[in-house]
C-alpha atoms as a PDB file:
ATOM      1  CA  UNK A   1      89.790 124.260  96.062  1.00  0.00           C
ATOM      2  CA  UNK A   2      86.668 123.348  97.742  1.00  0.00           C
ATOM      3  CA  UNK A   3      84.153 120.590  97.533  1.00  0.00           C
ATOM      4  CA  UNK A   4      80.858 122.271  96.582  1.00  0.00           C
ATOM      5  CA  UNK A   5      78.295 120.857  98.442  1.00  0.00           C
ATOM      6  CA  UNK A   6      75.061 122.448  95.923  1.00  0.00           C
ATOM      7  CA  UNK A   7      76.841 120.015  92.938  1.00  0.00           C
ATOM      8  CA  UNK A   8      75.738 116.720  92.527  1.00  0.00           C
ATOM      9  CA  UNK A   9      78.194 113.752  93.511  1.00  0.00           C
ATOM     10  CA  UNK A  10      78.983 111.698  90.160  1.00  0.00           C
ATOM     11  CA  UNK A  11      80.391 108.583  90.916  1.00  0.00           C
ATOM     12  CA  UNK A  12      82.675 107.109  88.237  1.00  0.00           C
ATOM     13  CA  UNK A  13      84.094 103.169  87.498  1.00  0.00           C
ATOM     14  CA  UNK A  14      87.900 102.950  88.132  1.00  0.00           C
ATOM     15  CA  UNK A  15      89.935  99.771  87.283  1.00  0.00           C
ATOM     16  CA  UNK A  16      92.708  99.454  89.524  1.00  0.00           C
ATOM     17  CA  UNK A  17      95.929  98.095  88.300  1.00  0.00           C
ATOM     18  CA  UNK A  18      99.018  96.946  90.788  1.00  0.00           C
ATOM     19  CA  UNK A  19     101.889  96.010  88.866  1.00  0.00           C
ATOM     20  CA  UNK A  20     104.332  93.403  90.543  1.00  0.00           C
ATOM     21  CA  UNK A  21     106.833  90.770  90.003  1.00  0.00           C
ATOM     22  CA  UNK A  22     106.118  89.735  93.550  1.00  0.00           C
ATOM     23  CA  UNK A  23     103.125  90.378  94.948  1.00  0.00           C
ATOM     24  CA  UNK A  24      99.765  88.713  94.645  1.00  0.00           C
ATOM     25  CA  UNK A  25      96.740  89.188  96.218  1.00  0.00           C
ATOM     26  CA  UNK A  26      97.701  88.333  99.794  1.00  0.00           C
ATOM     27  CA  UNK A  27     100.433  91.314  99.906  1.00  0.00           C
ATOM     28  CA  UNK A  28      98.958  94.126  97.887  1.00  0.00           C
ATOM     29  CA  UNK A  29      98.297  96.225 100.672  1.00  0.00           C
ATOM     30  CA  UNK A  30      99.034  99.333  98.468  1.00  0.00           C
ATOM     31  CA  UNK A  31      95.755  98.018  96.367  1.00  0.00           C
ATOM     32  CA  UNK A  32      93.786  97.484  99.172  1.00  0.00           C
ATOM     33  CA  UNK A  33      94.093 100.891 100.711  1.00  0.00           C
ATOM     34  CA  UNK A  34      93.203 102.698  96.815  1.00  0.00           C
ATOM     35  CA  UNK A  35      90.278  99.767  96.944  1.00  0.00           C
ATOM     36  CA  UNK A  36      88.890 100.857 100.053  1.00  0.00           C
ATOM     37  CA  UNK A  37      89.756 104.904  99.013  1.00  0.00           C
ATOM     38  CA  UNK A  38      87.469 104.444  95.712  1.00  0.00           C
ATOM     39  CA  UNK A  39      84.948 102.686  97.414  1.00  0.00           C
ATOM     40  CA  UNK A  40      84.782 105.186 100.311  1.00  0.00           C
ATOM     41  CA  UNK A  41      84.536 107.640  98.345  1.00  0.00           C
ATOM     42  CA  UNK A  42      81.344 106.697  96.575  1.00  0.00           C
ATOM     43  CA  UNK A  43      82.840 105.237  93.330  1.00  0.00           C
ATOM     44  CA  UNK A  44      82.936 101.780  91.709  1.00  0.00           C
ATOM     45  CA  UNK A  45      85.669  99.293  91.727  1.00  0.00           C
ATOM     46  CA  UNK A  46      84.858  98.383  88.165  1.00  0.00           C
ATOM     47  CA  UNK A  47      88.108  96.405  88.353  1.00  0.00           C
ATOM     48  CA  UNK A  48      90.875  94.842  89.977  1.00  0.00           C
ATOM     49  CA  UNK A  49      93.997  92.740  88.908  1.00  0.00           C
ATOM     50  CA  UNK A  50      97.958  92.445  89.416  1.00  0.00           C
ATOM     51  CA  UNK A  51     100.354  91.982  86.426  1.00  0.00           C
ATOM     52  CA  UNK A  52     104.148  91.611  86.118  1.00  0.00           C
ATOM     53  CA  UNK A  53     106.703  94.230  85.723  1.00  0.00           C
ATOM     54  CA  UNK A  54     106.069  93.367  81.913  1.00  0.00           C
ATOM     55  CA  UNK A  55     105.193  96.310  79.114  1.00  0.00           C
ATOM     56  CA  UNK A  56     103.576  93.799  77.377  1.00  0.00           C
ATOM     57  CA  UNK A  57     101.243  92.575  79.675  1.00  0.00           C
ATOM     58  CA  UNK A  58     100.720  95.951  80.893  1.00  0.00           C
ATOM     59  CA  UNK A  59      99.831  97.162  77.587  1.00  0.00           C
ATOM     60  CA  UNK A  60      97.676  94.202  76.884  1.00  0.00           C
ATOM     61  CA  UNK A  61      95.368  94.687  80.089  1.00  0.00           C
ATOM     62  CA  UNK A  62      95.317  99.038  79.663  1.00  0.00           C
ATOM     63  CA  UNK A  63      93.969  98.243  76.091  1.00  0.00           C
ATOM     64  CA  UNK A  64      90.872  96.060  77.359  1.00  0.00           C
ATOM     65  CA  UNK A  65      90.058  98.786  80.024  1.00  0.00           C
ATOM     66  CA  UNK A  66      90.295 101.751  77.998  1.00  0.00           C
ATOM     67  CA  UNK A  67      88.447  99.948  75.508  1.00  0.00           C
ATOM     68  CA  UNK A  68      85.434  99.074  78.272  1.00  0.00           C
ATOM     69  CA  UNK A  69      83.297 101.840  78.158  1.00  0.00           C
ATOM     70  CA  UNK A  70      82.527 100.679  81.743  1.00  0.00           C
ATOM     71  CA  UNK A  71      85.918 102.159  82.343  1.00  0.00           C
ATOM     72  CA  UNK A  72      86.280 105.599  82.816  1.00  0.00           C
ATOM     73  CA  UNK A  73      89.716 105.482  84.946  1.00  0.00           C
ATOM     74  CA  UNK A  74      92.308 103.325  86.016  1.00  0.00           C
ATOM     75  CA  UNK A  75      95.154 103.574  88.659  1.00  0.00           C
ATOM     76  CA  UNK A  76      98.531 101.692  88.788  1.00  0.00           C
ATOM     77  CA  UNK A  77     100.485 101.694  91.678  1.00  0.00           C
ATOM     78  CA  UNK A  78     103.962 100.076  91.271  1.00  0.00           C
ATOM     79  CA  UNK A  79     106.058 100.160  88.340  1.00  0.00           C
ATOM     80  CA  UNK A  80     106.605 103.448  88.237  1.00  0.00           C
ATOM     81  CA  UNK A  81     110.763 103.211  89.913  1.00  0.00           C
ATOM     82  CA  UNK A  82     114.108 103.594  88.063  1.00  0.00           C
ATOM     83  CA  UNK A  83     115.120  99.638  88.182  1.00  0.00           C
ATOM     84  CA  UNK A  84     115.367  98.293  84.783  1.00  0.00           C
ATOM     85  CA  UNK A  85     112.228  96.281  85.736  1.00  0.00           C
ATOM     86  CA  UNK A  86     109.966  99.097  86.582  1.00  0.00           C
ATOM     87  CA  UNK A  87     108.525  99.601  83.235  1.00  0.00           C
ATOM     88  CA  UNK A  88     105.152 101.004  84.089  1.00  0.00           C
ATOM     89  CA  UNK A  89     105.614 104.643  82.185  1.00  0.00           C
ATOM     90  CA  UNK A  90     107.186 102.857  79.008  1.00  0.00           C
ATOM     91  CA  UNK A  91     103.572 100.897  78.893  1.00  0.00           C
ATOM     92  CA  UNK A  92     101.601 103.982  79.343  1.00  0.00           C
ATOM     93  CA  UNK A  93     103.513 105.645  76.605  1.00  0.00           C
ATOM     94  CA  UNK A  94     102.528 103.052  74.142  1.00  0.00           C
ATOM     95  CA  UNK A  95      98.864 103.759  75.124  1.00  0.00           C
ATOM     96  CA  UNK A  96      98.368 107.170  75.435  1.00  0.00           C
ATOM     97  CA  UNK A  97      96.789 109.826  73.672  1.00  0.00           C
ATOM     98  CA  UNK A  98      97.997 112.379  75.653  1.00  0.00           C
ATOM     99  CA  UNK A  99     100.559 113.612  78.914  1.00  0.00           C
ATOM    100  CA  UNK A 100      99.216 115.171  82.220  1.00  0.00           C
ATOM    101  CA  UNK A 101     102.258 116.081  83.248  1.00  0.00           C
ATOM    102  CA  UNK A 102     101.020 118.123  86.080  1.00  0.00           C
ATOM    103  CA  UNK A 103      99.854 114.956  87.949  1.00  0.00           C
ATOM    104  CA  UNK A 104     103.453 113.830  88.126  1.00  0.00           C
ATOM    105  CA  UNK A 105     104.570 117.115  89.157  1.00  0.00           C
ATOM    106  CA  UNK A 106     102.115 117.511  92.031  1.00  0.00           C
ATOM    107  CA  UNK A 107     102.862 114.031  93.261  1.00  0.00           C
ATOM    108  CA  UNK A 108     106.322 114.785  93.790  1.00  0.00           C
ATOM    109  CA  UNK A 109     105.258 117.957  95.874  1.00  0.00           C
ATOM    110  CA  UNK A 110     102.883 115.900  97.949  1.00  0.00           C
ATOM    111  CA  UNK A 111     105.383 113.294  98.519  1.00  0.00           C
ATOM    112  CA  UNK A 112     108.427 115.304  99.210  1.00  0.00           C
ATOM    113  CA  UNK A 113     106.928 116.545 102.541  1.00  0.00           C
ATOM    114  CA  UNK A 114     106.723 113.092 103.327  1.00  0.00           C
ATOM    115  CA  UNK A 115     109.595 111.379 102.062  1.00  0.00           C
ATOM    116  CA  UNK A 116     112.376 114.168 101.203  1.00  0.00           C
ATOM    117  CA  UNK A 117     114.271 114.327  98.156  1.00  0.00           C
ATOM    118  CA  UNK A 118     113.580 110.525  97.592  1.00  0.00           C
ATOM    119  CA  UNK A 119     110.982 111.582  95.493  1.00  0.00           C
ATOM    120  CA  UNK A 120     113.313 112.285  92.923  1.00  0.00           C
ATOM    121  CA  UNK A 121     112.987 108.808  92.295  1.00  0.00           C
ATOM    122  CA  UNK A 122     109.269 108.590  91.412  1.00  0.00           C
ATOM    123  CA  UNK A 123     108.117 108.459  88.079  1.00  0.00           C
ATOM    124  CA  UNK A 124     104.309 108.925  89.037  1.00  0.00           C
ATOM    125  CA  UNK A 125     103.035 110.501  85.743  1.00  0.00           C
ATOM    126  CA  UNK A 126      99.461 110.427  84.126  1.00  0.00           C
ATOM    127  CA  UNK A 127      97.306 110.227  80.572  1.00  0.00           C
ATOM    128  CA  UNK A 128      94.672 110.026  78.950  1.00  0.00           C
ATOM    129  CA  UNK A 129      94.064 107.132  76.349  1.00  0.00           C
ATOM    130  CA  UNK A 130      91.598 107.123  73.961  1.00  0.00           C
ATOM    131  CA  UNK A 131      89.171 108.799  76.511  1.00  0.00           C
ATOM    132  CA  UNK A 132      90.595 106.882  79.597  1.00  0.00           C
ATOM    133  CA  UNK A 133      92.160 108.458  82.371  1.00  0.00           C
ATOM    134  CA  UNK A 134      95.174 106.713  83.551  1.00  0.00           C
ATOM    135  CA  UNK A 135      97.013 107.200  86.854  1.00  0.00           C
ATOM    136  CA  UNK A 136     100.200 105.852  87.441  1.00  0.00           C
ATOM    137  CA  UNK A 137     101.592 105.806  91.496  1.00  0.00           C
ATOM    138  CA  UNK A 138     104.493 104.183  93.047  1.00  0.00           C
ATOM    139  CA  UNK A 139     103.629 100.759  94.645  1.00  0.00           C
ATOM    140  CA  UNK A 140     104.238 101.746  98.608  1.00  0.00           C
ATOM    141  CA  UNK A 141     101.951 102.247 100.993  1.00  0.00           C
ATOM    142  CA  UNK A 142     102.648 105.804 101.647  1.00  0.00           C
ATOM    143  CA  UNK A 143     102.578 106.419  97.808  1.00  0.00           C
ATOM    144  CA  UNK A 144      99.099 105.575  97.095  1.00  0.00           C
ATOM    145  CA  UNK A 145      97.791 107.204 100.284  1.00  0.00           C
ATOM    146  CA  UNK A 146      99.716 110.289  99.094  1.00  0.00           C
ATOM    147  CA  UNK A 147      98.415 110.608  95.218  1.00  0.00           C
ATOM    148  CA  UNK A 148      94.785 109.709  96.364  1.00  0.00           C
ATOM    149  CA  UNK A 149      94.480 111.618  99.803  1.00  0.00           C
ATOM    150  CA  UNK A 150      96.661 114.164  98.106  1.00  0.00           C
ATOM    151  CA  UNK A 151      95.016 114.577  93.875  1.00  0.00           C
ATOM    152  CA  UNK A 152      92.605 112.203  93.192  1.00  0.00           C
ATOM    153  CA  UNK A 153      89.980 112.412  95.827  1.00  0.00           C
ATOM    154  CA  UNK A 154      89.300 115.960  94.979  1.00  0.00           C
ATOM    155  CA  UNK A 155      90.062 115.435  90.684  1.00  0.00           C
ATOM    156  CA  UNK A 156      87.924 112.381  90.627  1.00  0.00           C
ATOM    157  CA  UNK A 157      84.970 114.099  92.412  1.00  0.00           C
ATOM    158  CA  UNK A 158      82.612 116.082  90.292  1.00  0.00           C
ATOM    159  CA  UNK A 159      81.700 118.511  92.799  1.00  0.00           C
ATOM    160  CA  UNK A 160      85.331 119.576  93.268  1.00  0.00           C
ATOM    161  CA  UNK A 161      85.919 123.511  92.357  1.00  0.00           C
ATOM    162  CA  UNK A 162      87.279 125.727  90.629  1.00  0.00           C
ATOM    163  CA  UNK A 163      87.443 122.506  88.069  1.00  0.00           C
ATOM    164  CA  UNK A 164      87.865 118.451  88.061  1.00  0.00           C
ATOM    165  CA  UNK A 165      88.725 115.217  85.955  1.00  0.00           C
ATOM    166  CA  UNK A 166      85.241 114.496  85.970  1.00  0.00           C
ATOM    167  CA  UNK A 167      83.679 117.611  84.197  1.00  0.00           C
ATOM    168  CA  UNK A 168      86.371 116.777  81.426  1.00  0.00           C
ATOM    169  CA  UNK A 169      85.470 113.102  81.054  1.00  0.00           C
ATOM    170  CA  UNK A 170      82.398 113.808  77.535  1.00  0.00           C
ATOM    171  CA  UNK A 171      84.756 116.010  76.143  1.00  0.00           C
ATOM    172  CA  UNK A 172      87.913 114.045  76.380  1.00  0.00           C
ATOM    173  CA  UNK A 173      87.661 112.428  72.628  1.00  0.00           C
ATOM    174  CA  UNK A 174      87.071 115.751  71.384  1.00  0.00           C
ATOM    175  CA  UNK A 175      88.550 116.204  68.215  1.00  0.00           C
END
């Protein structure tokens, strides 16, 4: 894994999603820090917004992103819990095309060096809807530092190697 410095940086738009029953804009410090993470990394904030722990609403606000072609990606953090309110993988299940169930698998690897076996209690997963990339994180602090610092900076750069998200992205609705 190495960034290789001869490929050309290709930044991409990423909606960011933080899904709450009680935060709003004030306290989502676990947005902010993916905010600043795209942006420093050279990519576009091609949206932001906060919805409740609601599959419906969820659902409703995935659909208009994936269906932006100004979209290429969107993050979640929260939701993604065992409470009967954190509903954020049922939503992505009625969205996506298919499972990357290695993104859910690494984030647990990442995160148990940080946090111990309460990482059992993560249901960080990811997809890919209709051509979308869709990454869902838990809603702490720690959690989004850990799936970005940790998987996406390196996946959502082009010039990652051996291989990356990006490279995939014109052959995603491949048929």
């Amino acid at each position: 894994m190495a960034i290789d410095t001869l490929r050309t940086f290709t930044p991409i738009h990423i909606a960011l999603l933080t899904v709450s029953d009680t935060r709003g804009p004030a306290e989502d410090t676990s947005g902010d820090i993916l905010a600043e993470r795209i942006k420093g990394a050279g990519h576009k904030l091609a949206a932001r917004a906060i919805e409740k722990d609601e599959v419906d609403r969820i659902v409703s606000r995935l659909n208009n992103w994936i269906d932006d072609r100004a979209v290429d990606a969107v993050i979640i953090t929260g939701g993604t819990g065992l409470t009967g309110r954190d509903v954020t993988p049922e939503a992505l299940d009625r969205v996506k095309t298919r499972d990357i169930p290695g993104f859910g698998e690494l984030f647990r690897w990442l995160s148990y060096k940080t946090i111990g076996t309460s990482t059992i209690q993560s249901r960080a997963c990811a997809v890919v809807a209709r051509g979308t990339y869709i990454f869902a994180l838990p809603g702490s602090n720690g959690a989004v530092k850990d799936g970005w610092d940790g998987i996406l900076a390196e996946q959502l750069d082009s010039r990652n190697r051996p291989c990356n998200f990006v490279q995939l992205m014109p052959r995603l609705l491949e048929s």
